[in-house]
N, C-alpha and C. Protein backbone atom coordinates (compact mmCIF):
# COMPACT_ATOMS: atom_id res chain seq x y z
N UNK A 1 -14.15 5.21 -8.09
CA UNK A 1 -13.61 3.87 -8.10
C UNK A 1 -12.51 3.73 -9.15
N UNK A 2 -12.69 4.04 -9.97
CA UNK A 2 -11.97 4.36 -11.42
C UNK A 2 -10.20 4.87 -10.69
N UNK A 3 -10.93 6.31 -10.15
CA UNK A 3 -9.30 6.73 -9.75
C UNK A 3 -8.51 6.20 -8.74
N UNK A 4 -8.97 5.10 -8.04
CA UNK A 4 -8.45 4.32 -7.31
C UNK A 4 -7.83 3.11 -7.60
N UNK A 5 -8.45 2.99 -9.24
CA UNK A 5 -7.48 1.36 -9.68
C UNK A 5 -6.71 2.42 -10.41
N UNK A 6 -6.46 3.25 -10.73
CA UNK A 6 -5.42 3.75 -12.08
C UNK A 6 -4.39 3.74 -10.76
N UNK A 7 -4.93 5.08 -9.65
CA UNK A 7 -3.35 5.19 -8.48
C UNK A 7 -2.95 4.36 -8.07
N UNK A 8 -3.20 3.09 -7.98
CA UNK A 8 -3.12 1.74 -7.60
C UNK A 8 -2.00 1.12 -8.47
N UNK A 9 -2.70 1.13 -9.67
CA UNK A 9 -1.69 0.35 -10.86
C UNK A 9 -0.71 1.15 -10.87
N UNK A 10 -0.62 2.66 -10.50
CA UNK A 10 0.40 3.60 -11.10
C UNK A 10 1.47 3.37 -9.72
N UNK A 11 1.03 3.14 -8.66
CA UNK A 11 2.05 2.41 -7.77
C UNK A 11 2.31 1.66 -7.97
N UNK A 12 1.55 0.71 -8.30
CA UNK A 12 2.29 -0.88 -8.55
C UNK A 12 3.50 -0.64 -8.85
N UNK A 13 3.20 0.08 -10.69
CA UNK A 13 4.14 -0.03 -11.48
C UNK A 13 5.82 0.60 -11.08
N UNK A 14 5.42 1.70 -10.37
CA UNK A 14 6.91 2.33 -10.19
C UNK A 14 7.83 1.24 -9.15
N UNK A 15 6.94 1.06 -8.10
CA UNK A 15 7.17 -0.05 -7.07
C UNK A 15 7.99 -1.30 -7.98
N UNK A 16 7.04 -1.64 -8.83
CA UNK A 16 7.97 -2.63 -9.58
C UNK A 16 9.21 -2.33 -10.06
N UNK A 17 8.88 -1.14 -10.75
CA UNK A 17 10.18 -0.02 -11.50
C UNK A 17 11.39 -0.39 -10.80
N UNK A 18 11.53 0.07 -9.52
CA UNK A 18 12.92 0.76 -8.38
C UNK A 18 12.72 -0.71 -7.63
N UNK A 19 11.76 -1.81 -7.53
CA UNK A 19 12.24 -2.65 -6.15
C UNK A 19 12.43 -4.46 -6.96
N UNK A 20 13.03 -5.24 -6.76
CA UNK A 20 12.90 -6.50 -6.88
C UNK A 20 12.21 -7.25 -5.71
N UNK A 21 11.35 -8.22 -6.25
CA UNK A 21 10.28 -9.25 -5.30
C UNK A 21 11.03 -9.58 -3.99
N UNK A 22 10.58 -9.43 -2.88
CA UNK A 22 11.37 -8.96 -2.11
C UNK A 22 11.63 -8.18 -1.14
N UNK A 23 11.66 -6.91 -1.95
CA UNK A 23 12.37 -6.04 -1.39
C UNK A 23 11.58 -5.35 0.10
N UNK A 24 12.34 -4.48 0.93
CA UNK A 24 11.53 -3.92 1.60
C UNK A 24 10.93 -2.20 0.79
N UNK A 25 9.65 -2.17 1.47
CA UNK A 25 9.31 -0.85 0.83
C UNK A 25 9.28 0.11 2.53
N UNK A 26 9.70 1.04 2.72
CA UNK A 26 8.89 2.20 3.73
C UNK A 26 8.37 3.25 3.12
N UNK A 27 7.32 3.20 3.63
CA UNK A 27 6.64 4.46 3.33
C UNK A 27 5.91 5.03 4.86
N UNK A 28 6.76 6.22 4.92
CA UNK A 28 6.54 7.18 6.38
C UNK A 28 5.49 8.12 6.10
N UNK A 29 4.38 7.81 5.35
CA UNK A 29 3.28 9.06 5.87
C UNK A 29 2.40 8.52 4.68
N UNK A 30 2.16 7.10 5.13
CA UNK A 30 1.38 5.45 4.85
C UNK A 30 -0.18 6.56 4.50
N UNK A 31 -0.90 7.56 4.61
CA UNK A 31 -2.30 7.73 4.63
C UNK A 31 -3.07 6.62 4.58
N UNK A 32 -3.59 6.24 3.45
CA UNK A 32 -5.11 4.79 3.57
C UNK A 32 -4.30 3.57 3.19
N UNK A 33 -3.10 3.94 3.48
CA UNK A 33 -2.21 2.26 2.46
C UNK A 33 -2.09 2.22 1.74
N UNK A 34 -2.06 2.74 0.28
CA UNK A 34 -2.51 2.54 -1.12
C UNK A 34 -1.07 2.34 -1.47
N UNK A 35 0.30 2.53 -0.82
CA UNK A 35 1.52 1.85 -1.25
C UNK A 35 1.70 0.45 -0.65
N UNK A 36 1.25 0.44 0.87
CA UNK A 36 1.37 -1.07 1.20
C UNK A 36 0.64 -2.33 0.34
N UNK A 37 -0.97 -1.37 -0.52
CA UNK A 37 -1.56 -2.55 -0.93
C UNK A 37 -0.89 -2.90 -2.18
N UNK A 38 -0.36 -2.17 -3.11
CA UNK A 38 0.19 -1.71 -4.13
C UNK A 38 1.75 -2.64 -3.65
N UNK A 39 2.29 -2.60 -2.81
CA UNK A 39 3.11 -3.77 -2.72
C UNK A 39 2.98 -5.00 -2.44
N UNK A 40 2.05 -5.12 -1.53
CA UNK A 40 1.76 -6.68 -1.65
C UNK A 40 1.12 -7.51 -2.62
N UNK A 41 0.52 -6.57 -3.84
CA UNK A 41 0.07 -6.98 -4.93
C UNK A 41 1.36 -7.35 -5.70
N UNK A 42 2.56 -6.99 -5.51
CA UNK A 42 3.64 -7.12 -6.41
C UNK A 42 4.30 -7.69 -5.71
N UNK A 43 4.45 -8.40 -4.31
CA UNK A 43 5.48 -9.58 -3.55
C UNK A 43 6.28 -8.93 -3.21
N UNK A 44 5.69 -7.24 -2.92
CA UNK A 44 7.23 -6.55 -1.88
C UNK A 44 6.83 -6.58 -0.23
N UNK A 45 7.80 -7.17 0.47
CA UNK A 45 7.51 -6.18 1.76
C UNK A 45 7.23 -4.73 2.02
N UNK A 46 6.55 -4.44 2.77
CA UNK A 46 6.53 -3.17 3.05
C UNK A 46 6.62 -2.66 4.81
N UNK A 47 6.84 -1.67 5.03
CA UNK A 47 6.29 -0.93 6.19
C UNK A 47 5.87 0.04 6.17
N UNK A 48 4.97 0.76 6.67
CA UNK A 48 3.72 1.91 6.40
C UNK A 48 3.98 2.48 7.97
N UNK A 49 4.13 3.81 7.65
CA UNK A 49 4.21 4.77 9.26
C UNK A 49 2.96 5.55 9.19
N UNK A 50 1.94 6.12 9.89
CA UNK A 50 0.95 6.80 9.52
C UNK A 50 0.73 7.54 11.03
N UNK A 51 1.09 9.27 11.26
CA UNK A 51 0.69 8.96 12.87
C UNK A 51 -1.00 9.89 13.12
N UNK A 52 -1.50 10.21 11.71
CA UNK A 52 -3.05 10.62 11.99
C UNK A 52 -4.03 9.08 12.18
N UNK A 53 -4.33 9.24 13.64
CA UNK A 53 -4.90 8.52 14.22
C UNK A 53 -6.15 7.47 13.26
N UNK A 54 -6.95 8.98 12.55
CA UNK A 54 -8.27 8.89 11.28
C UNK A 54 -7.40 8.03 10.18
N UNK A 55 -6.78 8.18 9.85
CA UNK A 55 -5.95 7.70 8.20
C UNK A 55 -5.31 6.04 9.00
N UNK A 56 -5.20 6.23 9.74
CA UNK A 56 -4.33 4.95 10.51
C UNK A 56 -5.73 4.29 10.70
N UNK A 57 -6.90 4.60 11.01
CA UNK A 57 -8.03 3.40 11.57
C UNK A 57 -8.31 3.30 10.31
N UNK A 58 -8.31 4.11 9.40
CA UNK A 58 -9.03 3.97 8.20
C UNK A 58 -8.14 2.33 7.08
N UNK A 59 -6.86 2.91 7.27
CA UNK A 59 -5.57 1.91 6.86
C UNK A 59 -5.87 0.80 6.97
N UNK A 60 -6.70 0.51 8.45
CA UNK A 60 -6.53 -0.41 9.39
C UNK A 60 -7.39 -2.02 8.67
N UNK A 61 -8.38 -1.07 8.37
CA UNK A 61 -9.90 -1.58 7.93
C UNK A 61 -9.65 -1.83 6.48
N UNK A 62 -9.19 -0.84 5.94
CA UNK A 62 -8.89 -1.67 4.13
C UNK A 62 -7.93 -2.78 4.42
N UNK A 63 -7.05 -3.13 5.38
CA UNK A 63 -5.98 -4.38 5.74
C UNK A 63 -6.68 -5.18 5.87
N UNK A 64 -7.23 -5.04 6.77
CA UNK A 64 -8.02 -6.30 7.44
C UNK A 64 -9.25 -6.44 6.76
N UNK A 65 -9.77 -5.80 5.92
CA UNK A 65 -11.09 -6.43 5.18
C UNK A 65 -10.22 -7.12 3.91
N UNK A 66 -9.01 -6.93 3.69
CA UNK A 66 -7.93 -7.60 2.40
C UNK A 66 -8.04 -9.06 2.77
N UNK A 67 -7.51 -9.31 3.98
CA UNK A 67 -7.57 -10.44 4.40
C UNK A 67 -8.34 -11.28 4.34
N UNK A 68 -9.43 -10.89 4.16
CA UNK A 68 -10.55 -12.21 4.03
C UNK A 68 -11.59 -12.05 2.97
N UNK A 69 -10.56 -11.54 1.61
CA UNK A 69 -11.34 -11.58 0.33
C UNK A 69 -10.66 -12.73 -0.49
């Protein structure tokens, strides 16, 4: 759990680094989301490409359980 808020914050931060609130982010090989969540924690757009089917349902389910916390 631990190494999941540090890679988290450690996206945030660069995300913040290189983008203004705003901005769009892509990220083409999206695995569990951890840049999309990592941007919407910081008010960036994003788009996430992911084409392993497993990592994409998995994506799917940390999104949509976001939604209704």
């Amino acid at each position: 759990m631990i190494i999941k808020i540090i890679i988290s914050q450690i996206l945030r931060y660069f995300i913040e680094l290189c983008t203004n609130p705003g901005d769009m982010v892509l990220d083409t090989f999206a695995g569990s989301g951890s840049t999309g969540m990592a941007c919407k924690e910081a008010g960036r757009k994003y788009t996430l490409i992911e084409r392993d089917t497993k990592m994409f349902t998995l994506m799917k389910k940390k999104f949509d359980n976001d939604l209704f916390e």
